[in-house]
N, C-alpha and C. Protein backbone atom coordinates (compact mmCIF):
# COMPACT_ATOMS: atom_id res chain seq x y z
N UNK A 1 -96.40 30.08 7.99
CA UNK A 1 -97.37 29.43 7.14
C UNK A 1 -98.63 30.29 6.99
N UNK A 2 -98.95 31.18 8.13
CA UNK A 2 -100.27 31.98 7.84
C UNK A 2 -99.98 32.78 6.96
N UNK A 3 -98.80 33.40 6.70
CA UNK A 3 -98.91 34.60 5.54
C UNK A 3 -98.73 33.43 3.97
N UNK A 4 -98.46 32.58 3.87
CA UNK A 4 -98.59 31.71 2.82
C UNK A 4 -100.15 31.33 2.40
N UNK A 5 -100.83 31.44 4.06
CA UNK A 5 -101.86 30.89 3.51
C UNK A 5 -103.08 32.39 3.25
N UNK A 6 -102.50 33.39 3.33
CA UNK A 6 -103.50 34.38 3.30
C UNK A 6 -103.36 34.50 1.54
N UNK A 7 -102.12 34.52 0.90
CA UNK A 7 -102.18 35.22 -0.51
C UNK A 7 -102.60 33.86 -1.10
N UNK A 8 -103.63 33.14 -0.89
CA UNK A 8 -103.80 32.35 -1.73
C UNK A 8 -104.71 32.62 -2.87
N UNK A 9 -104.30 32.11 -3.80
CA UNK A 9 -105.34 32.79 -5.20
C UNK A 9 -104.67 33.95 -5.64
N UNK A 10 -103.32 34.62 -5.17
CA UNK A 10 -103.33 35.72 -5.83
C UNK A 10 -102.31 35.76 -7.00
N UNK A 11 -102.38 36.91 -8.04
CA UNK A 11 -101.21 36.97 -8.79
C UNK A 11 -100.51 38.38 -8.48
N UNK A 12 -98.69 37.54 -8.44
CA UNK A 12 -98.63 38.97 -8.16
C UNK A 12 -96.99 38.72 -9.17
N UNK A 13 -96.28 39.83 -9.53
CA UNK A 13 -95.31 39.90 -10.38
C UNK A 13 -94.52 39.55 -9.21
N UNK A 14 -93.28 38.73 -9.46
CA UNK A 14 -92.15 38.01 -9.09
C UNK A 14 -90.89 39.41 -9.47
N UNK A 15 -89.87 38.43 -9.00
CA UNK A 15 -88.24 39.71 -9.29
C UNK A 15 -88.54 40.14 -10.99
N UNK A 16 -88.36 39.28 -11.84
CA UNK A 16 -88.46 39.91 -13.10
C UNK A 16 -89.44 40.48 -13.67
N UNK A 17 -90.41 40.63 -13.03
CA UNK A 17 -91.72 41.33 -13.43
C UNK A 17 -92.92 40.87 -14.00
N UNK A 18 -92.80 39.18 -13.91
CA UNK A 18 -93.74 37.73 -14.20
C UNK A 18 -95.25 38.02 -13.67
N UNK A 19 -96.03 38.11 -14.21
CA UNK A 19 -97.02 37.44 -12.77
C UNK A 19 -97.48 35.67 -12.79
N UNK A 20 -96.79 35.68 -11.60
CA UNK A 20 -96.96 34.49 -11.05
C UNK A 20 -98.63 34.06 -10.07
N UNK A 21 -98.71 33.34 -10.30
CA UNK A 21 -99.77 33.01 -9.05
C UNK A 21 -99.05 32.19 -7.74
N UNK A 22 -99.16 32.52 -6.70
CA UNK A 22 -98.62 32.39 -5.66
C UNK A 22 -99.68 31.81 -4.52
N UNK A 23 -99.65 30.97 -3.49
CA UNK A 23 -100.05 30.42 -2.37
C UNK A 23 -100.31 28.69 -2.57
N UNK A 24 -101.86 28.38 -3.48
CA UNK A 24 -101.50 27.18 -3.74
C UNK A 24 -100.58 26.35 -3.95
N UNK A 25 -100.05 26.89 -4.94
CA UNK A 25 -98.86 26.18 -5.75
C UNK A 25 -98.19 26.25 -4.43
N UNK A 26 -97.33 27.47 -4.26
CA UNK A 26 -96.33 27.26 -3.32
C UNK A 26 -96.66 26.89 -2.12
N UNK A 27 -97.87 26.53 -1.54
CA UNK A 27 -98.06 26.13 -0.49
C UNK A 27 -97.48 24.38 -0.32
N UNK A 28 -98.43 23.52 -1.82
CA UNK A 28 -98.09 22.42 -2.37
C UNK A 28 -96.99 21.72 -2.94
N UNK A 29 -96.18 23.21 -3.22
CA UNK A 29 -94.78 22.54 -3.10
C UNK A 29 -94.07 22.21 -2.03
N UNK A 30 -94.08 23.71 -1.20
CA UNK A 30 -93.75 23.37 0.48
C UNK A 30 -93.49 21.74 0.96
N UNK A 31 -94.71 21.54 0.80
CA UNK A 31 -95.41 20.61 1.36
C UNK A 31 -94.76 19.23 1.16
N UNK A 32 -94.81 19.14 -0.40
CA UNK A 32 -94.08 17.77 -0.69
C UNK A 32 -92.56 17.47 -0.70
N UNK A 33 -91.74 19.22 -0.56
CA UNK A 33 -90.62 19.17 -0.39
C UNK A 33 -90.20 18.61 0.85
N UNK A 34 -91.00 19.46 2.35
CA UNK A 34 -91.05 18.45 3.45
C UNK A 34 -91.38 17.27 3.59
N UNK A 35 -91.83 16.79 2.78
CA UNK A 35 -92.37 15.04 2.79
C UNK A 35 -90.97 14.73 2.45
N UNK A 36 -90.32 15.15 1.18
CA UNK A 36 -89.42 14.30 0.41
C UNK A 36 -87.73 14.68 1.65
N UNK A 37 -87.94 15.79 2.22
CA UNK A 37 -86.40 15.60 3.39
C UNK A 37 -86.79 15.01 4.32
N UNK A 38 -87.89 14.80 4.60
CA UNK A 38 -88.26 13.80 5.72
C UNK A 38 -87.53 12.50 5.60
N UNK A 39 -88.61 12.27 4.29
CA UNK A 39 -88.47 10.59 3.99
C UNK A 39 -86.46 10.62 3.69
N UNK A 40 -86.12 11.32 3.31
CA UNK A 40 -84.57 11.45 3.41
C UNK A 40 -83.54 11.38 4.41
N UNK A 41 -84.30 11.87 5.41
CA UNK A 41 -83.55 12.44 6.43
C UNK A 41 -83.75 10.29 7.35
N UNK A 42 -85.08 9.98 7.07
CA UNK A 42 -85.42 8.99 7.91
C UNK A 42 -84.02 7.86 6.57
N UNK A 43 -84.02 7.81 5.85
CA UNK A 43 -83.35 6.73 5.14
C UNK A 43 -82.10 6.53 5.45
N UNK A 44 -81.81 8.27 5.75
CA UNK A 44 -80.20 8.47 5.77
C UNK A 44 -79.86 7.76 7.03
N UNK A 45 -80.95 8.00 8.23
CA UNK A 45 -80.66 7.49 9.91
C UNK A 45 -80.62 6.17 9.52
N UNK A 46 -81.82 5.59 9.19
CA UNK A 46 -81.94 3.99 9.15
C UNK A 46 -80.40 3.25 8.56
N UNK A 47 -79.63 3.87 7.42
CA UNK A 47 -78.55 3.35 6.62
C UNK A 47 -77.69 3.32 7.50
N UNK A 48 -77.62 4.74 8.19
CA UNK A 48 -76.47 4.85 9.30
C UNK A 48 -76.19 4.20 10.76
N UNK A 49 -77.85 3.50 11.05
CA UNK A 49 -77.86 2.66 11.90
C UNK A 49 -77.57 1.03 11.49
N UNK A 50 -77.48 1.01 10.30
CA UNK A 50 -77.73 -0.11 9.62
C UNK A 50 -75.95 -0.40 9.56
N UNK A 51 -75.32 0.37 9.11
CA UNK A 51 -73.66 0.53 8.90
C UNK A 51 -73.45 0.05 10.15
N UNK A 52 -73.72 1.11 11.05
CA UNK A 52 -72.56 0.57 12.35
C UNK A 52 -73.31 -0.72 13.06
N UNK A 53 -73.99 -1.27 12.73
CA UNK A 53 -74.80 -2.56 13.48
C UNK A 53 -73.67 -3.27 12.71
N UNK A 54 -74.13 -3.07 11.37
CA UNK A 54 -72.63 -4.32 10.76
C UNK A 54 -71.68 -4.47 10.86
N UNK A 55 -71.06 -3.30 10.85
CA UNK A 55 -69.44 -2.78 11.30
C UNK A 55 -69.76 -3.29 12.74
N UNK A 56 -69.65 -2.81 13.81
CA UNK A 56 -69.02 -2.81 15.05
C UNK A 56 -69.67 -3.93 16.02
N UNK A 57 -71.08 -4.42 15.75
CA UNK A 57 -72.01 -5.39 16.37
C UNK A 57 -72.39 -7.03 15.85
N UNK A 58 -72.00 -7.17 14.51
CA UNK A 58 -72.49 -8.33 13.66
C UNK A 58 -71.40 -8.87 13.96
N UNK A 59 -71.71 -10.52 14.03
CA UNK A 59 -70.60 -11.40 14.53
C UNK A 59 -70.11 -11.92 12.73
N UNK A 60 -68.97 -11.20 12.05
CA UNK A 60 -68.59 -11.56 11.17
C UNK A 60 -67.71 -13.26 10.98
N UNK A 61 -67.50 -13.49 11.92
CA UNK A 61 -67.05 -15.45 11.96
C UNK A 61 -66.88 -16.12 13.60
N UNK A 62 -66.98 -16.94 13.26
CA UNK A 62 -66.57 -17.61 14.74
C UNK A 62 -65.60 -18.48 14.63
N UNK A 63 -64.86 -19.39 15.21
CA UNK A 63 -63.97 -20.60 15.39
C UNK A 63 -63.17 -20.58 16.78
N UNK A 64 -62.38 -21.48 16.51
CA UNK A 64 -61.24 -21.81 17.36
C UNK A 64 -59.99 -22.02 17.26
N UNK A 65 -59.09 -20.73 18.23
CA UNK A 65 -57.55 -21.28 17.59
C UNK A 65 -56.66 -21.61 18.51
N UNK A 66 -55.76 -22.96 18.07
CA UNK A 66 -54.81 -23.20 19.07
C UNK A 66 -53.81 -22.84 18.69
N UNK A 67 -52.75 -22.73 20.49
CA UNK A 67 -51.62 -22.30 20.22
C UNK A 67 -50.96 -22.10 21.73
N UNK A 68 -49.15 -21.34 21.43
CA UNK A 68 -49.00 -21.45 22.90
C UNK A 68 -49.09 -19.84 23.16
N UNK A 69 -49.95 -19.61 24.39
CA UNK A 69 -50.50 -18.61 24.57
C UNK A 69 -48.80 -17.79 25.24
N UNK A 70 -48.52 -16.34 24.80
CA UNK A 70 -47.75 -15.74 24.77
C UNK A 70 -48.05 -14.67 26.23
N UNK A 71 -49.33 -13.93 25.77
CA UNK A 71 -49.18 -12.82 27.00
C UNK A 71 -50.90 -12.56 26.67
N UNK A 72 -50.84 -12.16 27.94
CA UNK A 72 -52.35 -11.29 28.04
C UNK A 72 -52.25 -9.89 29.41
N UNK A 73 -52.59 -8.92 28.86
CA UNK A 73 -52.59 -7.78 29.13
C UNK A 73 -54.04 -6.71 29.32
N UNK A 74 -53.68 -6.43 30.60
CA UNK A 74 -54.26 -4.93 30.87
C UNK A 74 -54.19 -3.94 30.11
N UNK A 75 -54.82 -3.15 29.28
CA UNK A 75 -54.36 -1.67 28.95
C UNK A 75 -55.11 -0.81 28.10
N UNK A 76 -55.17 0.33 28.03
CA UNK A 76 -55.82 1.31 27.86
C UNK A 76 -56.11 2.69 28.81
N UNK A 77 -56.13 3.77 27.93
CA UNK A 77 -56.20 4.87 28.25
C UNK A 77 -57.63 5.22 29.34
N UNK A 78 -58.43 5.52 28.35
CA UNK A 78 -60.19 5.37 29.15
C UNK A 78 -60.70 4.14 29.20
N UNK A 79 -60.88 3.73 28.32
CA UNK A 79 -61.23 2.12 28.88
C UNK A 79 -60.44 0.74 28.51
N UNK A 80 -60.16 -0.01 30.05
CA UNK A 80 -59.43 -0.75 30.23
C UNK A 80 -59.63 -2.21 29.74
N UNK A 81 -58.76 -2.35 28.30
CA UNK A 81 -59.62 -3.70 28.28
C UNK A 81 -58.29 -4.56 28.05
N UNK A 82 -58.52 -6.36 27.86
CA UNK A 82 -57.44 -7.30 28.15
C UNK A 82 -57.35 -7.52 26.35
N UNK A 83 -55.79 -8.05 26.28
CA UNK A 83 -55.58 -8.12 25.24
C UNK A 83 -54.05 -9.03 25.35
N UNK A 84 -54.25 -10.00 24.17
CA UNK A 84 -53.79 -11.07 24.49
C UNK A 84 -52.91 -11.61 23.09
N UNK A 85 -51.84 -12.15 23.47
CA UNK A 85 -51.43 -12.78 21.72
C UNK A 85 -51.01 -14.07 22.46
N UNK A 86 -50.98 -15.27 21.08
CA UNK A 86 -50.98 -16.77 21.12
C UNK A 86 -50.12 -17.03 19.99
N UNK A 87 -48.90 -17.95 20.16
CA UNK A 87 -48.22 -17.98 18.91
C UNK A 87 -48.39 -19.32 18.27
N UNK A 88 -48.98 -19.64 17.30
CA UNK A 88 -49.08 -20.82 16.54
C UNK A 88 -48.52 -21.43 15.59
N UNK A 89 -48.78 -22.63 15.82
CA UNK A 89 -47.53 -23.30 15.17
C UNK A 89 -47.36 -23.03 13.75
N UNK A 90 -46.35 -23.22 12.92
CA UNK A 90 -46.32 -23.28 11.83
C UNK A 90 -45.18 -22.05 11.13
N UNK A 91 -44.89 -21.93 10.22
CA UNK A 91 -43.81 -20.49 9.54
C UNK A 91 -44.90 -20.27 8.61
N UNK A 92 -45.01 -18.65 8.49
CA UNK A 92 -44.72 -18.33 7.08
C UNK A 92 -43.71 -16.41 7.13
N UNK A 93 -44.31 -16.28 5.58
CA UNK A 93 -43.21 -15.04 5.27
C UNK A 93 -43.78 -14.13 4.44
N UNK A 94 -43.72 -13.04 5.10
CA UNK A 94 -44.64 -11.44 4.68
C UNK A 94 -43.76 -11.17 3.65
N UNK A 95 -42.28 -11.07 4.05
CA UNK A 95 -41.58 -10.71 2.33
C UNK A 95 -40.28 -12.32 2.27
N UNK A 96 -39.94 -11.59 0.86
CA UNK A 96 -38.82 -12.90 0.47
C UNK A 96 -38.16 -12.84 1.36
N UNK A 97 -37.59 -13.85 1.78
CA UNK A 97 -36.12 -14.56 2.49
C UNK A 97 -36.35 -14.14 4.60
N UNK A 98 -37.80 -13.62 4.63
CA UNK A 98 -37.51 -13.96 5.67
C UNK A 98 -39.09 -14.86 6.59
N UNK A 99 -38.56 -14.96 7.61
CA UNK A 99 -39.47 -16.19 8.09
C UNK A 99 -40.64 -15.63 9.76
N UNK A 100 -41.12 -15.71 9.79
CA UNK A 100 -42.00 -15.44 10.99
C UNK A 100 -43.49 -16.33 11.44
N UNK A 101 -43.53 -16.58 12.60
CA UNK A 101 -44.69 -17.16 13.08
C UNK A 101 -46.15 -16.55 13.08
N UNK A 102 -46.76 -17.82 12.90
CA UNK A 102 -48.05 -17.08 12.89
C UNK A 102 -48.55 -16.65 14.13
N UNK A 103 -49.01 -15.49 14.47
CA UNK A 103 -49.12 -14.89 15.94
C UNK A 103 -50.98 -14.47 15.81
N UNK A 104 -51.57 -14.92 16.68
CA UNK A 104 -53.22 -14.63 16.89
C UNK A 104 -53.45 -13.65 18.24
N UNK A 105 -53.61 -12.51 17.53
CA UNK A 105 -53.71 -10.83 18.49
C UNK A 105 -55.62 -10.95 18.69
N UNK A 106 -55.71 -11.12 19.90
CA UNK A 106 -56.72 -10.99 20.25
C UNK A 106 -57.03 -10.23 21.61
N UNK A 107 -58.26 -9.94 21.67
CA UNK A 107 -58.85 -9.00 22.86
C UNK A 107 -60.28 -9.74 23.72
N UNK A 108 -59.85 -9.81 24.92
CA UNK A 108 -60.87 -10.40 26.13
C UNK A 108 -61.80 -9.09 26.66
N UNK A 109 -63.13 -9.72 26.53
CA UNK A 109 -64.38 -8.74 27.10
C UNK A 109 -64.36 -8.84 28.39
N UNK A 110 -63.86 -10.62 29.00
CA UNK A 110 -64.52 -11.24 30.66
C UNK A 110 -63.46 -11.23 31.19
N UNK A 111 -63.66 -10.71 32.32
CA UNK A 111 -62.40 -9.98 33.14
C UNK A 111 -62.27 -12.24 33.97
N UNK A 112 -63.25 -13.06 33.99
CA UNK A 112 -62.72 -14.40 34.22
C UNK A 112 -62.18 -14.99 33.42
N UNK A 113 -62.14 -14.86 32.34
CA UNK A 113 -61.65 -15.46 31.37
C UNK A 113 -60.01 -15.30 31.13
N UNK A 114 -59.97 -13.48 30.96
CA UNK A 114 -58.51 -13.23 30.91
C UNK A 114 -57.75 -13.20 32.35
N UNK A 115 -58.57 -13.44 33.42
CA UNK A 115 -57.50 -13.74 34.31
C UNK A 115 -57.04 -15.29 34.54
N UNK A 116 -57.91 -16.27 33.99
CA UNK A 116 -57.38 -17.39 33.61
C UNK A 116 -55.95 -17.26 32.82
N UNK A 117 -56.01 -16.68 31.82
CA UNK A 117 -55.50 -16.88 30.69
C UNK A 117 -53.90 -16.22 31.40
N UNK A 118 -54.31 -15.23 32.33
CA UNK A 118 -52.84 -14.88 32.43
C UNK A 118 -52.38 -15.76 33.54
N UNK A 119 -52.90 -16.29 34.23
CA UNK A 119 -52.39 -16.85 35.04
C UNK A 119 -51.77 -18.86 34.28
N UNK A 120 -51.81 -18.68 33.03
CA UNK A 120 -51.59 -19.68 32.33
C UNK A 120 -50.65 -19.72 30.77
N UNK A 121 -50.03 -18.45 31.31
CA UNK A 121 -49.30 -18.28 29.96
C UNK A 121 -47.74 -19.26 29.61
N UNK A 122 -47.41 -19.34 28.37
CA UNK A 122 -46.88 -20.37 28.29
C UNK A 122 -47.19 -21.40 27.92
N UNK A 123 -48.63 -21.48 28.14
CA UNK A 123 -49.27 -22.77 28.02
C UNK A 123 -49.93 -23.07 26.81
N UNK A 124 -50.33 -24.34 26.13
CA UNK A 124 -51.31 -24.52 25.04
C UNK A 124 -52.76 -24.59 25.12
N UNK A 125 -53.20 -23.62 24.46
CA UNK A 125 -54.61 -22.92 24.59
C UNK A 125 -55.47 -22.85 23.19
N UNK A 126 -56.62 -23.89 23.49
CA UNK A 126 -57.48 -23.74 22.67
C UNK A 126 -58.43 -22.47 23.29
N UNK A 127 -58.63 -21.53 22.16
CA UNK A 127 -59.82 -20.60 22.41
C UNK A 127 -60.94 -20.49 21.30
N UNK A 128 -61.65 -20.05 21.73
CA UNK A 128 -63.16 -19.80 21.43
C UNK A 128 -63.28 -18.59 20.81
N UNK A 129 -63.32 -17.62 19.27
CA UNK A 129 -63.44 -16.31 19.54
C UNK A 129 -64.31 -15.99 18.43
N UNK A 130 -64.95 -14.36 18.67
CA UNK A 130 -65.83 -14.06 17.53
C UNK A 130 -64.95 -13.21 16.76
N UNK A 131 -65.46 -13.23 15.68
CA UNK A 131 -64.57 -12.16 14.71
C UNK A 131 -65.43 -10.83 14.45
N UNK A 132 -65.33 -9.97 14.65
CA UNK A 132 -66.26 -8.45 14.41
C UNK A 132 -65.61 -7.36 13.03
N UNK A 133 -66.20 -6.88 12.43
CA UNK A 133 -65.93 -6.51 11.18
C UNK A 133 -64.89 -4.94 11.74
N UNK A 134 -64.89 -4.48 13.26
CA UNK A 134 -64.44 -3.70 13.33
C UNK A 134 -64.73 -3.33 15.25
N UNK A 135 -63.45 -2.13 15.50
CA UNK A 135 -63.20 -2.64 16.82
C UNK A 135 -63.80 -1.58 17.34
N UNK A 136 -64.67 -1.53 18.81
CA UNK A 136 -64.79 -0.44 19.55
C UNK A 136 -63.73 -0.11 20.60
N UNK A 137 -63.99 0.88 21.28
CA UNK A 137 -63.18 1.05 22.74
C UNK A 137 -63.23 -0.07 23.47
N UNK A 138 -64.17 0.19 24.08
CA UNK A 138 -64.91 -0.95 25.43
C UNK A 138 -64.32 -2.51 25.01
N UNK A 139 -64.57 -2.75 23.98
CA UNK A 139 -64.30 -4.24 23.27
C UNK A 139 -62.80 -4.68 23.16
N UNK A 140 -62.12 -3.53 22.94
CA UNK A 140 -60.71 -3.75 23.13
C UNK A 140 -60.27 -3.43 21.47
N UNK A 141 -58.68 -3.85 21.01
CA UNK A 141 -58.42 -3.23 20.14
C UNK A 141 -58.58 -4.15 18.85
N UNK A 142 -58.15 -5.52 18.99
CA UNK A 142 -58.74 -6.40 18.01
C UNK A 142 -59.95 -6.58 17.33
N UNK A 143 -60.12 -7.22 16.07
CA UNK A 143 -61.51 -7.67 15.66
C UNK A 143 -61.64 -8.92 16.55
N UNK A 144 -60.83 -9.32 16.76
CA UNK A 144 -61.56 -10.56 17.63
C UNK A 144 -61.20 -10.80 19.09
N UNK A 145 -62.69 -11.48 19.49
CA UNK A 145 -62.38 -11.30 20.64
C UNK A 145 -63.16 -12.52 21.24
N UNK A 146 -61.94 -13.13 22.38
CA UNK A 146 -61.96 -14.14 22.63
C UNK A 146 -62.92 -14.45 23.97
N UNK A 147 -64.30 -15.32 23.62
CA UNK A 147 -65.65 -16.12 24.64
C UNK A 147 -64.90 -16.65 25.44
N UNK A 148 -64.41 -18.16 24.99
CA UNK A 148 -64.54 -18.74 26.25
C UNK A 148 -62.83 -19.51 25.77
N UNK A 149 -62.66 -20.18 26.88
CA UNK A 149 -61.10 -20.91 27.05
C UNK A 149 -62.02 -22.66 26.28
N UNK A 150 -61.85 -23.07 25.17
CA UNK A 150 -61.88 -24.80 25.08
C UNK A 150 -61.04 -25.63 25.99
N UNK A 151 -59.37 -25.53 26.10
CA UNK A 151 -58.71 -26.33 26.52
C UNK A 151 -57.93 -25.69 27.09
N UNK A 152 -56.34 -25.91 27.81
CA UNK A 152 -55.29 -25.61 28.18
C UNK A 152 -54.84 -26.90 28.97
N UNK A 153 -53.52 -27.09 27.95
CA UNK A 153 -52.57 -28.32 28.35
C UNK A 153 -51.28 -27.63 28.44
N UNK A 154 -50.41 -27.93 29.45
CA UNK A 154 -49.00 -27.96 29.57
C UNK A 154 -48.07 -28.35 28.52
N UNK A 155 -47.48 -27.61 28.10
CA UNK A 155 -46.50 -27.92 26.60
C UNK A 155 -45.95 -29.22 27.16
N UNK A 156 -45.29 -29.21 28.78
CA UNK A 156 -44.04 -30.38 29.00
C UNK A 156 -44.75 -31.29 28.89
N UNK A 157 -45.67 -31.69 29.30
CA UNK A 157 -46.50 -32.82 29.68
C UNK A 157 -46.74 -33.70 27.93
């Protein structure tokens, strides 16, 4: 910046043989060009913090689903998280002529929760879960992932 700021006021011929005046100007352009990647650079962070808050942190729905709980599982590579499916009542059918249950794939954060759950499989299970627009590691592999246990009743009973 000091040799910018020494030729100020001067004219001097450019590549094609112009004379230009040089320092002000280009000092003042400098200047507002760094203002304007700044303010760019800050919009671009804020958007990009703004994305993954929505994606991976915003609670996109909540409810509750029953059903008879199938399995809940340990697993993962680096991080170990529980993960669980519940099969609920009812048919439907992805293509013509054939038939399949509706199955609710979900993932446990509370290591009390899913050891309930396995120690109760088989059983009919109301749960509690949030829905997330998208999955991390740590969180497990589902968008949703199941708070708390509502109920559990014995099918025989």
């Amino acid at each position: 910046m000091a040799a910018v700021g020494a030729v100020v006021g001067e004219l001097r011929p450019d590549a094609v043989g112009r004379v230009t005046a040089v320092g002000r100007v280009t000092a003042f352009k400098l200047t507002i060009m760094k203002k304007i990647l700044q303010i760019a650079a800050i919009v671009v962070i804020v958007g990009l913090v703004i994305f993954v808050w929505v994606r991976y942190f915003f609670v996109f729905g909540r409810g509750v689903k029953a059903g008879e709980l199938n399995y809940v599982v340990q697993k993962g590579v680096l991080f170990k998280t529980y993960e669980g499916k519940m099969i609920q009542n009812g048919l439907r059918s992805k293509a013509p002529g054939t038939v399949q249950s509706y199955e609710f794939v979900f993932s446990i954060t509370d290591d009390s929760i899913a050891t309930k759950l396995m120690t109760n499989s088989g059983k009919i299970v109301l749960l509690h879960y949030k829905e997330y627009m998208g999955t991390i590691p740590w969180r497990g592999y589902s968008e949703f992932v199941v708070d708390s246990i509502v109920a559990i009743t014995d099918p025989g009973k």
